[in-house]
C-alpha atoms as a PDB file:
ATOM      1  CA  UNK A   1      65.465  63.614 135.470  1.00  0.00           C
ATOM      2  CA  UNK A   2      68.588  61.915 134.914  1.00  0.00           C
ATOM      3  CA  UNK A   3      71.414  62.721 136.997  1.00  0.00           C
ATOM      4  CA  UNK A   4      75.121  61.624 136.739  1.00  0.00           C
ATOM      5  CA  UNK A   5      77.382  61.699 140.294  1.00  0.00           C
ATOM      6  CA  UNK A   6      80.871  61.950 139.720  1.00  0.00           C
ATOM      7  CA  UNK A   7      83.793  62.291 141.800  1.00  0.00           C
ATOM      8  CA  UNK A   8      87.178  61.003 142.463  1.00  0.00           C
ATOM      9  CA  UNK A   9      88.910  64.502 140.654  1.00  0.00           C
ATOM     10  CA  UNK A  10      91.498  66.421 142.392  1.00  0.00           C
ATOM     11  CA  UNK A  11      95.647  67.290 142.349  1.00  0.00           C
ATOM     12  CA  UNK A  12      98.309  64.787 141.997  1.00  0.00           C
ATOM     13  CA  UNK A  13     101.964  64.638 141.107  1.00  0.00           C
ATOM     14  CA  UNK A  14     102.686  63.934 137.454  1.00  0.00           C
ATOM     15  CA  UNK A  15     103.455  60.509 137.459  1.00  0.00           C
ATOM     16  CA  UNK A  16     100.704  59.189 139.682  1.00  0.00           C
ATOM     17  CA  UNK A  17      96.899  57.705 139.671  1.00  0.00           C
ATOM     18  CA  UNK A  18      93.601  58.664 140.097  1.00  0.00           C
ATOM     19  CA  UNK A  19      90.369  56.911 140.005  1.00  0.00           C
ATOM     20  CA  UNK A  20      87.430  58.825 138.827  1.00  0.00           C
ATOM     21  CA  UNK A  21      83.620  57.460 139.423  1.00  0.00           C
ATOM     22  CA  UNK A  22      80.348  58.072 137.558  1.00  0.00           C
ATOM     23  CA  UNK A  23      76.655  56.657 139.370  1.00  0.00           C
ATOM     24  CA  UNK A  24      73.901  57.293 137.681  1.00  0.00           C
ATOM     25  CA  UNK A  25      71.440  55.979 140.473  1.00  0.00           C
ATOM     26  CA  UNK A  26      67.779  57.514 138.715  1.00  0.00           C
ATOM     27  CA  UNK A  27      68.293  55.618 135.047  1.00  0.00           C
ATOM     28  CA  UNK A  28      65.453  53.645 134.282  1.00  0.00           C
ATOM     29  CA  UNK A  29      65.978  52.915 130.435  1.00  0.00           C
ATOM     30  CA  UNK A  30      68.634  50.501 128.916  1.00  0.00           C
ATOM     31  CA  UNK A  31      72.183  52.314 128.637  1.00  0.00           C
ATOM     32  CA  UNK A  32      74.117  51.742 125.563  1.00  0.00           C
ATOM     33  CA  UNK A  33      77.142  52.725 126.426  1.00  0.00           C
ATOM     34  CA  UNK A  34      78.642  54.633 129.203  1.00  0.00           C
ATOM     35  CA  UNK A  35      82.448  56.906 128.909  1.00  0.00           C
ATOM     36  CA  UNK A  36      84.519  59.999 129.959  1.00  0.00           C
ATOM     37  CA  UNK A  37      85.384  62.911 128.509  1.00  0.00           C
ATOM     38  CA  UNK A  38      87.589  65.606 128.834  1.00  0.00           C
ATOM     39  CA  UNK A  39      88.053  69.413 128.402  1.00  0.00           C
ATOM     40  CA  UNK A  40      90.681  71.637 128.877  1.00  0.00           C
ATOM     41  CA  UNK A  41      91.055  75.000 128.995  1.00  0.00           C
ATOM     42  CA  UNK A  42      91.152  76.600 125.786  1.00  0.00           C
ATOM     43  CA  UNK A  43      90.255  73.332 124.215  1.00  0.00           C
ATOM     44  CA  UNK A  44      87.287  71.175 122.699  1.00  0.00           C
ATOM     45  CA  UNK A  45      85.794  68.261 124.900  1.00  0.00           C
ATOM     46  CA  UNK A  46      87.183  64.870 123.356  1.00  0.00           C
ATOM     47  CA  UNK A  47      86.362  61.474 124.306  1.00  0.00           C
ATOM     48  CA  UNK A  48      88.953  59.981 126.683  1.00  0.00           C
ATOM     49  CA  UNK A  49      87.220  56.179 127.259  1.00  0.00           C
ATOM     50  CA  UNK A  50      84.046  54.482 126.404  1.00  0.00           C
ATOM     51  CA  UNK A  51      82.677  51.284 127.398  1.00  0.00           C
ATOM     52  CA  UNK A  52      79.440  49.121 126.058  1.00  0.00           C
ATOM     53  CA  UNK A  53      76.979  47.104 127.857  1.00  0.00           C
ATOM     54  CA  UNK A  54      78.458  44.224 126.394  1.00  0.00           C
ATOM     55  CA  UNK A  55      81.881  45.046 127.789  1.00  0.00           C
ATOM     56  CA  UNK A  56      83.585  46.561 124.204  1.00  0.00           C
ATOM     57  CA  UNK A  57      86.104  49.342 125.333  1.00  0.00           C
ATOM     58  CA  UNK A  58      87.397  52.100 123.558  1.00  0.00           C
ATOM     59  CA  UNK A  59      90.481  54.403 124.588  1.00  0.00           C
ATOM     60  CA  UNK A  60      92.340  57.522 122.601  1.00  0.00           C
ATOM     61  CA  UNK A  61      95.323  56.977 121.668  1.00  0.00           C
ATOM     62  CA  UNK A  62      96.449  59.209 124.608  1.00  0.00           C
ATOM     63  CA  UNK A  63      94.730  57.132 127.363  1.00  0.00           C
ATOM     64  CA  UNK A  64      95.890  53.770 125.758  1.00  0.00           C
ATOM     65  CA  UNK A  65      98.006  51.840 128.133  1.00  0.00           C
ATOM     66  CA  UNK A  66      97.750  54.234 131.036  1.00  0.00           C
ATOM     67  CA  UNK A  67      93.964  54.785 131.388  1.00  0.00           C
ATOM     68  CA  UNK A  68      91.482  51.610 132.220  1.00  0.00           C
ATOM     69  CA  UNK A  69      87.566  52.008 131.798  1.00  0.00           C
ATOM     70  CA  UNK A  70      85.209  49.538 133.915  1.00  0.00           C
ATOM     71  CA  UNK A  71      81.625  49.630 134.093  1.00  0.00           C
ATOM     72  CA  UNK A  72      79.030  48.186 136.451  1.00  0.00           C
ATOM     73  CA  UNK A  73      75.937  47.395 134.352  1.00  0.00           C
ATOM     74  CA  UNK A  74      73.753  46.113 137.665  1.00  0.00           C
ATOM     75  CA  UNK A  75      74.798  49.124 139.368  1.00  0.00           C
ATOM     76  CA  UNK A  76      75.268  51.939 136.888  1.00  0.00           C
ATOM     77  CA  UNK A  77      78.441  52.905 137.611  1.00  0.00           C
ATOM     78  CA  UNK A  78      81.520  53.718 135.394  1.00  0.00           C
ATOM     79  CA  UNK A  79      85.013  54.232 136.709  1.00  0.00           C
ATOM     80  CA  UNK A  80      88.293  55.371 134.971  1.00  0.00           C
ATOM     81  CA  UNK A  81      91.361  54.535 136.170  1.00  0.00           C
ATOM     82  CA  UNK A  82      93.900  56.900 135.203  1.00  0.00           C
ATOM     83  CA  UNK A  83      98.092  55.773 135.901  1.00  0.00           C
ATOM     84  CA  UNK A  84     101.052  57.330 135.138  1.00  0.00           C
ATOM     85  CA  UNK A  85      99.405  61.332 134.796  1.00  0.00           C
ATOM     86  CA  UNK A  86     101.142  63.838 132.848  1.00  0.00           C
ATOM     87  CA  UNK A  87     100.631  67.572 132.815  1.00  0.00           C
ATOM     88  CA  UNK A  88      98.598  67.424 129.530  1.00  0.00           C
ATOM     89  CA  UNK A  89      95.895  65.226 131.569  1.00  0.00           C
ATOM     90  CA  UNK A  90      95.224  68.330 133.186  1.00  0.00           C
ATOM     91  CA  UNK A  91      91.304  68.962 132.799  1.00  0.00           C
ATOM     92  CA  UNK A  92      87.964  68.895 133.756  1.00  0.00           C
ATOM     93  CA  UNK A  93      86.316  65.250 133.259  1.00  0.00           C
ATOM     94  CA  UNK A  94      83.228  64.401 132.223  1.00  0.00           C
ATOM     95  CA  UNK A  95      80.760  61.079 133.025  1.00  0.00           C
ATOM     96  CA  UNK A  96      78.899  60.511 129.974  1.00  0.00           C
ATOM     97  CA  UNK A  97      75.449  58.396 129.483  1.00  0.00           C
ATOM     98  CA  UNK A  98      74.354  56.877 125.898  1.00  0.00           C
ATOM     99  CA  UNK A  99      70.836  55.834 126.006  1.00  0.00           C
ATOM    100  CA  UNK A 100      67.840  54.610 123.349  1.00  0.00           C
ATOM    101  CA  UNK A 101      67.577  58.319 123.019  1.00  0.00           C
ATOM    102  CA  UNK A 102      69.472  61.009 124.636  1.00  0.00           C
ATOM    103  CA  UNK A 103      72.737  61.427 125.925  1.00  0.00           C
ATOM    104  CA  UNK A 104      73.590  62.649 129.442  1.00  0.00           C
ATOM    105  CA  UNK A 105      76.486  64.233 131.031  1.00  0.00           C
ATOM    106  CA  UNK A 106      77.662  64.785 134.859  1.00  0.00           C
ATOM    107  CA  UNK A 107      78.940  67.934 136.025  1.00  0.00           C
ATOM    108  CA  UNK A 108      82.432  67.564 135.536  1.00  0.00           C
ATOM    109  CA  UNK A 109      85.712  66.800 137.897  1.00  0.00           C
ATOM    110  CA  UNK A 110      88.487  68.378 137.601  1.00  0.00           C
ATOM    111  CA  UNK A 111      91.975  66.662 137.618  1.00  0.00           C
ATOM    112  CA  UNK A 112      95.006  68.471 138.081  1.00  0.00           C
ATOM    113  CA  UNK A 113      98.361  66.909 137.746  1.00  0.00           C
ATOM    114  CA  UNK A 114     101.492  69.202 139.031  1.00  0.00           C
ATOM    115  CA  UNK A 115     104.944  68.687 137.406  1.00  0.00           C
END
């Protein structure tokens, strides 16, 4: 069973960083791509960053600038590196696998940024 490990969430003043990691130490099969999301209350999940094997990124427009995805292919790992937080990052954050097949999602993290 595939399991994703994330952590890294937690409270921080609006204006500062946090890092957020994803392992996913069981996958056996070849991972397409690997991201975060994001939910927040009252909202939809939507896709915050998204990186390929082959190193291609992908950022809303929100994250653009502030946000910064990297990805470990050896060890399965993805982290986000999230600068200059507002209030609207509040939210709970979500590791995200693409593989041949399914996708798979961690637990969630949450992030909460105080004004």
């Amino acid at each position: 069973q595939v399991q994703l490990v994330e952590s890294g969430g937690g409270l921080v003043q609006a204006g500062g960083s946090l890092r957020l990691s994803c392992a996913a130490p069981g996958i056996t099969f070849s991972i397409n791509a690997m991201g975060w999301y994001r939910q927040a209350p009252g909202k939809q999940r939507e896709v915050v960053a998204g990186i390929t094997s082959g190193g291609r990124t992908n950022y809303a427009d929100y994250a653009k600038g502030r946000f910064t995805i990297f990805r470990d292919n050896a060890k399965n790992t993805v982290d986000l590196h999230m600068n200059s937080l507002k209030p609207e990052d509040n939210a709970v954050y979500y590791c995200h696998v693409l593989g041949p097949i399914s996708r798979y999602w961690g637990q969630g993290t949450q992030v909460t940024i105080s004004s």
